[in-house]
PDB file of N, CA and C in Angstrom:
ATOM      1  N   UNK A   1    -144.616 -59.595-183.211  1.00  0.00           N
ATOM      2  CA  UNK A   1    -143.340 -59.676-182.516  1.00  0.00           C
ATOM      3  C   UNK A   1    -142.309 -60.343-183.426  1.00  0.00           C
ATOM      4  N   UNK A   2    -141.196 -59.754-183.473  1.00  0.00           N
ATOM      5  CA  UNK A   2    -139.922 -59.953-184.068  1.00  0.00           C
ATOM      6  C   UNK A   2    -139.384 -61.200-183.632  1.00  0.00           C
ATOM      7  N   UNK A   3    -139.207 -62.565-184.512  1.00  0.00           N
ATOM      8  CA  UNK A   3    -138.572 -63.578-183.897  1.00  0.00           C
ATOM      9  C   UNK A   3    -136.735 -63.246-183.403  1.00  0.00           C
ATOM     10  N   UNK A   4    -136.771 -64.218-182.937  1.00  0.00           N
ATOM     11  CA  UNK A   4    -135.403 -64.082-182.272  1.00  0.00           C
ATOM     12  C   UNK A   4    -134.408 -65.140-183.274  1.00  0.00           C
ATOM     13  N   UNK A   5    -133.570 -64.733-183.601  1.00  0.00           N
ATOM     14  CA  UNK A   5    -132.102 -65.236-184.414  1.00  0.00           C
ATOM     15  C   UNK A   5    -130.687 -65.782-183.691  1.00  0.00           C
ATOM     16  N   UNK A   6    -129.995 -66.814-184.014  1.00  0.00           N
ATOM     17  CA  UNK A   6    -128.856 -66.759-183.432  1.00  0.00           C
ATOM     18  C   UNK A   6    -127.862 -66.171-184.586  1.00  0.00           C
ATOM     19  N   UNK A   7    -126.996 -65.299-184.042  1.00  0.00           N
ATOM     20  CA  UNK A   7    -125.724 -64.732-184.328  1.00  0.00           C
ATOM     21  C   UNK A   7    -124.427 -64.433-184.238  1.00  0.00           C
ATOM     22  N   UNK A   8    -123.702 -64.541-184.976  1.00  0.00           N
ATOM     23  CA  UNK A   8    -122.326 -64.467-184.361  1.00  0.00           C
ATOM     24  C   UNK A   8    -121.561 -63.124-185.017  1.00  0.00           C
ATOM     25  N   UNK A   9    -121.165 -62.558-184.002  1.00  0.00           N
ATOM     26  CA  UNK A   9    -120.608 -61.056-184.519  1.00  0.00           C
ATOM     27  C   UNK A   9    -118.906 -61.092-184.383  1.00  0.00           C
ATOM     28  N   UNK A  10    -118.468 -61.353-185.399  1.00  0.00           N
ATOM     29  CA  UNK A  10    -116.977 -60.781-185.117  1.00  0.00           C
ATOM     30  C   UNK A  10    -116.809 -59.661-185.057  1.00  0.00           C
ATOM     31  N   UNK A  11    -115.707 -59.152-184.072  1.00  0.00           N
ATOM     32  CA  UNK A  11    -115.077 -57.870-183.978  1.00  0.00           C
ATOM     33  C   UNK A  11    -113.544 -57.748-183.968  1.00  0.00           C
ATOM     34  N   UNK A  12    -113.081 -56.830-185.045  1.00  0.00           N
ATOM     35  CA  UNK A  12    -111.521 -56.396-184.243  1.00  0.00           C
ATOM     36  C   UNK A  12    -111.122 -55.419-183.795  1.00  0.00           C
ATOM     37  N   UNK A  13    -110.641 -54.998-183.017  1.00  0.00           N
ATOM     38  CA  UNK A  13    -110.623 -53.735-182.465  1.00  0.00           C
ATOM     39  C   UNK A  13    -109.349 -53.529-182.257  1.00  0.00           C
ATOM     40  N   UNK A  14    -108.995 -52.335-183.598  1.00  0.00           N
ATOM     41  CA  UNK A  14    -107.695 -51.957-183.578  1.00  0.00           C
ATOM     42  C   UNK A  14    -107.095 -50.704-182.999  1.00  0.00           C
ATOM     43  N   UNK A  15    -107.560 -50.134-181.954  1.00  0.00           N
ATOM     44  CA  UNK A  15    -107.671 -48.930-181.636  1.00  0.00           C
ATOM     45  C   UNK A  15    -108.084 -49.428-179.594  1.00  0.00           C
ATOM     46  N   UNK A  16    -107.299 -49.208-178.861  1.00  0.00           N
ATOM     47  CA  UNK A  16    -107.462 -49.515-177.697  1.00  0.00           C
ATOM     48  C   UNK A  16    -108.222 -48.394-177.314  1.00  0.00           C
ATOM     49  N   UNK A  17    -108.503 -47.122-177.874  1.00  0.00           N
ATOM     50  CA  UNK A  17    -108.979 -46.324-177.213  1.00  0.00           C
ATOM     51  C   UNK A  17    -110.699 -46.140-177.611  1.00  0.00           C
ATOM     52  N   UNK A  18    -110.953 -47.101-178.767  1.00  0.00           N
ATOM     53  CA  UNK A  18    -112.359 -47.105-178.420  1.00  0.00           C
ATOM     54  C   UNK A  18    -113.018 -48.745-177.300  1.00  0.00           C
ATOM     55  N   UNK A  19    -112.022 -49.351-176.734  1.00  0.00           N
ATOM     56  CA  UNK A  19    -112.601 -50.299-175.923  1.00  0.00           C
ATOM     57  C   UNK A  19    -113.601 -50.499-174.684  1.00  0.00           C
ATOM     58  N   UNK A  20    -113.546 -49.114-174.453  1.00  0.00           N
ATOM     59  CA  UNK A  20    -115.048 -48.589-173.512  1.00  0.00           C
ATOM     60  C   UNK A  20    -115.812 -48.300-174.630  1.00  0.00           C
ATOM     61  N   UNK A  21    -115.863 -47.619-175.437  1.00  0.00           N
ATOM     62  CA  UNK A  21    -117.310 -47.696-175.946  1.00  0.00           C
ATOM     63  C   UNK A  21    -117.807 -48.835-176.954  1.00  0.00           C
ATOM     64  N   UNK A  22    -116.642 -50.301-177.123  1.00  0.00           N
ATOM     65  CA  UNK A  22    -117.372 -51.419-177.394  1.00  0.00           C
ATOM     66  C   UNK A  22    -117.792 -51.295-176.184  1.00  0.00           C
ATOM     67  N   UNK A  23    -117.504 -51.720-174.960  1.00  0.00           N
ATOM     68  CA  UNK A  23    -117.887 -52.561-174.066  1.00  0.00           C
ATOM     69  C   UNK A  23    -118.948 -51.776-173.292  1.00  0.00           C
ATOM     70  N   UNK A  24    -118.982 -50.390-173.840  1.00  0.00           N
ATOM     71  CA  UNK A  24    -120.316 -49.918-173.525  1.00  0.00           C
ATOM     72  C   UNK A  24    -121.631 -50.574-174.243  1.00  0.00           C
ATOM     73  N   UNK A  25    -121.455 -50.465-175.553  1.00  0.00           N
ATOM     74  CA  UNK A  25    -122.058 -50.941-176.437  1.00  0.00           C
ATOM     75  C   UNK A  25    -122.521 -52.952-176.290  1.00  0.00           C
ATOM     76  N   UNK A  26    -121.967 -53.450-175.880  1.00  0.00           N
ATOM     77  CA  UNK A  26    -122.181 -54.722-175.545  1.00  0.00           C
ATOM     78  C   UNK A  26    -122.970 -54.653-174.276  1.00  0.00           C
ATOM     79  N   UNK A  27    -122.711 -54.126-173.462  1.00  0.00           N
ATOM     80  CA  UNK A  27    -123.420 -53.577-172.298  1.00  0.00           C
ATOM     81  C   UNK A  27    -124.596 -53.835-172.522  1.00  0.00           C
ATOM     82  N   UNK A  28    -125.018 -52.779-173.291  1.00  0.00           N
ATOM     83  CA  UNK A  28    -126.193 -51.891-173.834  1.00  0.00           C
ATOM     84  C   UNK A  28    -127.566 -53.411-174.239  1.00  0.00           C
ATOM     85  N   UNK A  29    -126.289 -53.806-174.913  1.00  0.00           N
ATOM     86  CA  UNK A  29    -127.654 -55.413-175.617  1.00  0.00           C
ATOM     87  C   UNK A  29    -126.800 -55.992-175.058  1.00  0.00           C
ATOM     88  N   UNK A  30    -126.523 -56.914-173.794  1.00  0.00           N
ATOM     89  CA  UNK A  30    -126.275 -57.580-172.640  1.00  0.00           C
ATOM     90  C   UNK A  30    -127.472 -58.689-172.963  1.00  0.00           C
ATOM     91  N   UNK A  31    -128.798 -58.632-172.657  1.00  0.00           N
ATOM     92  CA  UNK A  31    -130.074 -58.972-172.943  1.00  0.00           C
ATOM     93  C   UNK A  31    -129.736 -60.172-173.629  1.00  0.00           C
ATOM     94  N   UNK A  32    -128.881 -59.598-174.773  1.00  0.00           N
ATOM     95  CA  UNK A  32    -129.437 -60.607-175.966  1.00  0.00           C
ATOM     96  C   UNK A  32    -127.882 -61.804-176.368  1.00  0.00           C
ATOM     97  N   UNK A  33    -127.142 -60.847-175.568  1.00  0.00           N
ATOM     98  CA  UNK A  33    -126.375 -61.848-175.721  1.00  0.00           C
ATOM     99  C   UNK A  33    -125.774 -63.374-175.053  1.00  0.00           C
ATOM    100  N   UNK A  34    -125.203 -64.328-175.500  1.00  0.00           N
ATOM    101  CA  UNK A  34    -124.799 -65.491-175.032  1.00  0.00           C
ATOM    102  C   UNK A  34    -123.660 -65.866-174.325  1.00  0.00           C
ATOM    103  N   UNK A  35    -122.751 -65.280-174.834  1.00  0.00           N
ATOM    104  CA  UNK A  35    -121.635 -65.462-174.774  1.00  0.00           C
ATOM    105  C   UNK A  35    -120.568 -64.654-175.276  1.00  0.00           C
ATOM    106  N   UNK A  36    -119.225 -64.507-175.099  1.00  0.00           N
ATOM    107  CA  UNK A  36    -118.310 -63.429-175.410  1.00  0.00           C
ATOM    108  C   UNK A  36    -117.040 -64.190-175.457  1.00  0.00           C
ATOM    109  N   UNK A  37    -115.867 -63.915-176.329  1.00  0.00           N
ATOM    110  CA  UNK A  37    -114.494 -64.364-176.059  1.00  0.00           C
ATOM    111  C   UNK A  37    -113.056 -63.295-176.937  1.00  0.00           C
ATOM    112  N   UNK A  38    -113.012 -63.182-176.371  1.00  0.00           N
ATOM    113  CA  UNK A  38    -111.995 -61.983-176.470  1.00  0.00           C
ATOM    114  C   UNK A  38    -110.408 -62.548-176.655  1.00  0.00           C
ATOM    115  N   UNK A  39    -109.718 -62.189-177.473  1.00  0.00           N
ATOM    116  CA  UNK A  39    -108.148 -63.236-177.990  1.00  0.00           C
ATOM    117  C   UNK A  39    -107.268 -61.503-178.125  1.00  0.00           C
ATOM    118  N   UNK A  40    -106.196 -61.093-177.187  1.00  0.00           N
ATOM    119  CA  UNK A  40    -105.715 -60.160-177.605  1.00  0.00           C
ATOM    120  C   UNK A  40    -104.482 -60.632-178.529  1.00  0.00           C
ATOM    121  N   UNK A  41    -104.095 -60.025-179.230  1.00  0.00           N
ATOM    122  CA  UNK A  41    -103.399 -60.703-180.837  1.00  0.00           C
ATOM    123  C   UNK A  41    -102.195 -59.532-180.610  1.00  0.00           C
ATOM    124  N   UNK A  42    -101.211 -59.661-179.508  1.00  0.00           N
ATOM    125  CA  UNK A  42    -100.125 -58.920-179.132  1.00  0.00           C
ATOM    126  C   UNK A  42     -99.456 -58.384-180.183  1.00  0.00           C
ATOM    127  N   UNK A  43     -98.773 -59.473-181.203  1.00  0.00           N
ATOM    128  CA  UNK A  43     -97.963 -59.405-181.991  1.00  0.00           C
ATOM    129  C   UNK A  43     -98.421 -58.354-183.132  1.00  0.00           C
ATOM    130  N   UNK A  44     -99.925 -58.962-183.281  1.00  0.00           N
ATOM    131  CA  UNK A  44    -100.473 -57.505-184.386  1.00  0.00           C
ATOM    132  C   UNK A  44    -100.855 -56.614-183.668  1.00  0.00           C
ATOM    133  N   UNK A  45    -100.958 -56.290-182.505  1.00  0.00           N
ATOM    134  CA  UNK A  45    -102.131 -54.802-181.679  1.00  0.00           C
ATOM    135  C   UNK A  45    -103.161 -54.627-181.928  1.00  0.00           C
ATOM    136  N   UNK A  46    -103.588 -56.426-182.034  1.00  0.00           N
ATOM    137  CA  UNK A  46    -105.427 -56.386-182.509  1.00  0.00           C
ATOM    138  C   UNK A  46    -105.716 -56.730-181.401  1.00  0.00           C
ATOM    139  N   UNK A  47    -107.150 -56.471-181.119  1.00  0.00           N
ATOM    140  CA  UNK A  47    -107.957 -57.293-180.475  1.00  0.00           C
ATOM    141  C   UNK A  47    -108.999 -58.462-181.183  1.00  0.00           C
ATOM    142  N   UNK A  48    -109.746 -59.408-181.062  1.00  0.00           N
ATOM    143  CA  UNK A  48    -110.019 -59.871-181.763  1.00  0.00           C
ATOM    144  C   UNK A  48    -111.034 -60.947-180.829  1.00  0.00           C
ATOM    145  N   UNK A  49    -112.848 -60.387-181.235  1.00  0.00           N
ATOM    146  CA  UNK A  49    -113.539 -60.780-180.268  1.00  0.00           C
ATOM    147  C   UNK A  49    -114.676 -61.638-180.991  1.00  0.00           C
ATOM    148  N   UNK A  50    -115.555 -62.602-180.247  1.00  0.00           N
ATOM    149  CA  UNK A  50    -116.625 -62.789-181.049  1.00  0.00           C
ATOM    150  C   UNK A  50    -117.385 -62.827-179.822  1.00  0.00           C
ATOM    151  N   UNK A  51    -119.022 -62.398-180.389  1.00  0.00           N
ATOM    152  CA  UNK A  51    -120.015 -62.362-179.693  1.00  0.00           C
ATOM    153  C   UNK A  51    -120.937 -63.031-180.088  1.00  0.00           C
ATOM    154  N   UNK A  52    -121.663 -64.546-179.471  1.00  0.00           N
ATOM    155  CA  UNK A  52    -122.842 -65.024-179.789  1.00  0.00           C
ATOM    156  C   UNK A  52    -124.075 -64.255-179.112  1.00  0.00           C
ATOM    157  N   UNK A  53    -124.836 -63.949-180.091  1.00  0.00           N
ATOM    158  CA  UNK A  53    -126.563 -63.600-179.728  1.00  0.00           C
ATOM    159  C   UNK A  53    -127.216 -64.287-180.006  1.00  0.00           C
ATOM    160  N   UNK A  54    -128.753 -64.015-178.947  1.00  0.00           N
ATOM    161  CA  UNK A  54    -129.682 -64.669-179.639  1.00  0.00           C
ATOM    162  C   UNK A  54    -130.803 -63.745-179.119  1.00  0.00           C
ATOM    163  N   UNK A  55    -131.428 -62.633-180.455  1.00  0.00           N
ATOM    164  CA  UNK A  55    -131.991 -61.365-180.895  1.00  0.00           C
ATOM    165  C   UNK A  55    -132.651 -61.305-181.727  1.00  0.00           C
ATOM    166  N   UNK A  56    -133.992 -60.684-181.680  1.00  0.00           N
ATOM    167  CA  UNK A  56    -134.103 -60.483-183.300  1.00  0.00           C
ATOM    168  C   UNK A  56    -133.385 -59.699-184.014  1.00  0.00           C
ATOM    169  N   UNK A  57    -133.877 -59.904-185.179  1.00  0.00           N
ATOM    170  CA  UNK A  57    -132.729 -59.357-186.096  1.00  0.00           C
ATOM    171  C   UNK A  57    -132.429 -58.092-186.430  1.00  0.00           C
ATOM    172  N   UNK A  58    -133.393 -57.266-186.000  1.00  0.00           N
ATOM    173  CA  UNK A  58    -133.515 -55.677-186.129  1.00  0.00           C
ATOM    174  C   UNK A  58    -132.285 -55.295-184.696  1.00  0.00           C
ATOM    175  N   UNK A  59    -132.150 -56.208-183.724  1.00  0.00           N
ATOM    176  CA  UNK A  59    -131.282 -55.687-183.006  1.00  0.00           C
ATOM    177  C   UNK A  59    -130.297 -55.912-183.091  1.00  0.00           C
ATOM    178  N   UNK A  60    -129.846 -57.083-183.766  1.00  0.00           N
ATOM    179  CA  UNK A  60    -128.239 -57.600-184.472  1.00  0.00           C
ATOM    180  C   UNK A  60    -127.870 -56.483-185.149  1.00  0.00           C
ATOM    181  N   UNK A  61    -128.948 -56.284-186.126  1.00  0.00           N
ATOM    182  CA  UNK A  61    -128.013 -55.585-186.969  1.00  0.00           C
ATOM    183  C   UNK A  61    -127.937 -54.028-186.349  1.00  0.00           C
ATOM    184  N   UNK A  62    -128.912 -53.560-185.556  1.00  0.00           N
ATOM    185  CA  UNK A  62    -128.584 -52.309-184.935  1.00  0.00           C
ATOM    186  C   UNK A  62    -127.203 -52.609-184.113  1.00  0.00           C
ATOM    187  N   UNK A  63    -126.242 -53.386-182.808  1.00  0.00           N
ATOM    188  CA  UNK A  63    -125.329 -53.503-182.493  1.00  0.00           C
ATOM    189  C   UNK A  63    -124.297 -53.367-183.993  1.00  0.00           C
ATOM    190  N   UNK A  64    -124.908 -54.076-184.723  1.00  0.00           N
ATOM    191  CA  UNK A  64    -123.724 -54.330-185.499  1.00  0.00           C
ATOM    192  C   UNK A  64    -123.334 -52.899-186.366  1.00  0.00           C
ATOM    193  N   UNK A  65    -124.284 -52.792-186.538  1.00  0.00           N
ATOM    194  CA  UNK A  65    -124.136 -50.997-187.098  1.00  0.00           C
ATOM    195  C   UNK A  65    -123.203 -50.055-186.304  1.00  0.00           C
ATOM    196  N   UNK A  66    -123.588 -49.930-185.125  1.00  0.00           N
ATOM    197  CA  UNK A  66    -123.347 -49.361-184.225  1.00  0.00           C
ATOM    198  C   UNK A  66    -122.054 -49.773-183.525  1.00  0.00           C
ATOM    199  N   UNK A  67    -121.752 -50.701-183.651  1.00  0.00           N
ATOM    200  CA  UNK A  67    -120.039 -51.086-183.715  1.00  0.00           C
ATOM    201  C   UNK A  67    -119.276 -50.461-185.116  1.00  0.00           C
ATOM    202  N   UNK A  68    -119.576 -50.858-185.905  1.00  0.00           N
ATOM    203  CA  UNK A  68    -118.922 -50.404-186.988  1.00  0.00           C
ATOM    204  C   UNK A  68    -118.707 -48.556-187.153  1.00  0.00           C
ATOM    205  N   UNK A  69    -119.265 -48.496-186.471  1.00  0.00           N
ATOM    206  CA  UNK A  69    -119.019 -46.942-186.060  1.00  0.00           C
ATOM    207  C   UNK A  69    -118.276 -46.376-185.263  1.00  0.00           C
ATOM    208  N   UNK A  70    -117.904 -46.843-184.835  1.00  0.00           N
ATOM    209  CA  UNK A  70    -116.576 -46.699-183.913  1.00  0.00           C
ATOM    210  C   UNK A  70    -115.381 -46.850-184.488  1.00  0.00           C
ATOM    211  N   UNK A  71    -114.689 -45.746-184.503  1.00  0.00           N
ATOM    212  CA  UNK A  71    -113.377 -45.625-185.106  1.00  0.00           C
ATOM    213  C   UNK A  71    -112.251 -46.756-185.209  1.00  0.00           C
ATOM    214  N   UNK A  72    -111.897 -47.412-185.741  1.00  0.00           N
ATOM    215  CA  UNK A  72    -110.920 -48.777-185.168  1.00  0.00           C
ATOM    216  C   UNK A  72    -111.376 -49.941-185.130  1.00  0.00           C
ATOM    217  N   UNK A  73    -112.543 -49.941-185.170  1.00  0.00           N
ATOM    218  CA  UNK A  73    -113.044 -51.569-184.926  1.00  0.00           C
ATOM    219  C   UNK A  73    -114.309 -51.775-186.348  1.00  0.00           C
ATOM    220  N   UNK A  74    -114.130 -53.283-186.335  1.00  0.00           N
ATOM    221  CA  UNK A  74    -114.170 -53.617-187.454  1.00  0.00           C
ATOM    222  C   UNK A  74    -115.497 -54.349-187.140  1.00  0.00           C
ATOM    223  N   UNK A  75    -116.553 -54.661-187.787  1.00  0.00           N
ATOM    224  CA  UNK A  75    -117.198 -55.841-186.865  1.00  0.00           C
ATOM    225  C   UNK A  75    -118.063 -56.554-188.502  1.00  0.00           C
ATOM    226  N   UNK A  76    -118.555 -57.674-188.631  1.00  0.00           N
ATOM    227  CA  UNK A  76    -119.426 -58.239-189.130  1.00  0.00           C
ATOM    228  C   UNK A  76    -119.724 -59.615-188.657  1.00  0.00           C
ATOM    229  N   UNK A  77    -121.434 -60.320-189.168  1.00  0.00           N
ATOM    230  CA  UNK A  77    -122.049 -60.629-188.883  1.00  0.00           C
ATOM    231  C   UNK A  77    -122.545 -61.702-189.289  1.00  0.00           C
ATOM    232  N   UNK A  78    -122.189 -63.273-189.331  1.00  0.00           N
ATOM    233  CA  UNK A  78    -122.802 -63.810-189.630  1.00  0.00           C
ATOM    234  C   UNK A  78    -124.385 -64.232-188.602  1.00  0.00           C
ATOM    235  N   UNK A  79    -125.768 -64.529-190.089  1.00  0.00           N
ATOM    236  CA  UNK A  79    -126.760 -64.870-188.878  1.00  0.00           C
ATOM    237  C   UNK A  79    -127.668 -66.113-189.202  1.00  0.00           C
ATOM    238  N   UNK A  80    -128.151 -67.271-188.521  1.00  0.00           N
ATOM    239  CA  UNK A  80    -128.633 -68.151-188.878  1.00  0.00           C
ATOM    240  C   UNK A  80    -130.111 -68.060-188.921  1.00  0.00           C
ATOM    241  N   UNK A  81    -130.533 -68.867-190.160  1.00  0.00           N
ATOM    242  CA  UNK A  81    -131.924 -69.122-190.449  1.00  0.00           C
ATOM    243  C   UNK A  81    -132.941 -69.181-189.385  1.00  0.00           C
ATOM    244  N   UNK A  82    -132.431 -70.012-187.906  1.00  0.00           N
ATOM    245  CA  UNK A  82    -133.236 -70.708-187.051  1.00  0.00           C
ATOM    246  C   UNK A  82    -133.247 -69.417-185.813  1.00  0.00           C
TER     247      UNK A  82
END
């Protein structure tokens, strides 16, 4: 069994029209996550989110993949040792 990691995923999401399929996608690994905070950044037409997990790491980086695939949004990953 895959240990479990804490992580923090930034996202920006410059494109309002993929914001259902982040929030599908967060959905999806709900499970693993901690926490969420979302800052809309008016002045630029960013969004600008972070997500704490705590996952193993084969599933961080699958979300994180899988964000970055989405047209408009930006995402990376820092992840800790423990």
């Amino acid at each position: 069994m895959e240990e479990n990691r804490i992580a923090v995923l930034s996202i920006i999401l410059e494109s309002r029209e993929e914001a259902p399929g982040l929030n599908a996608l967060l959905s999806e690994y709900g499970e693993y996550i901690v926490g969420r905070m979302g800052i809309p950044y008016r002045e630029k037409g960013v969004n600008v989110m972070s997500v704490v997990m705590d996952a193993p790491l084969s599933r961080i980086n699958a979300l994180t993949g899988r964000i970055g695939q989405l047209r408009g949004v930006t995402a990376k990953t820092l992840i800790s040792k423990y």
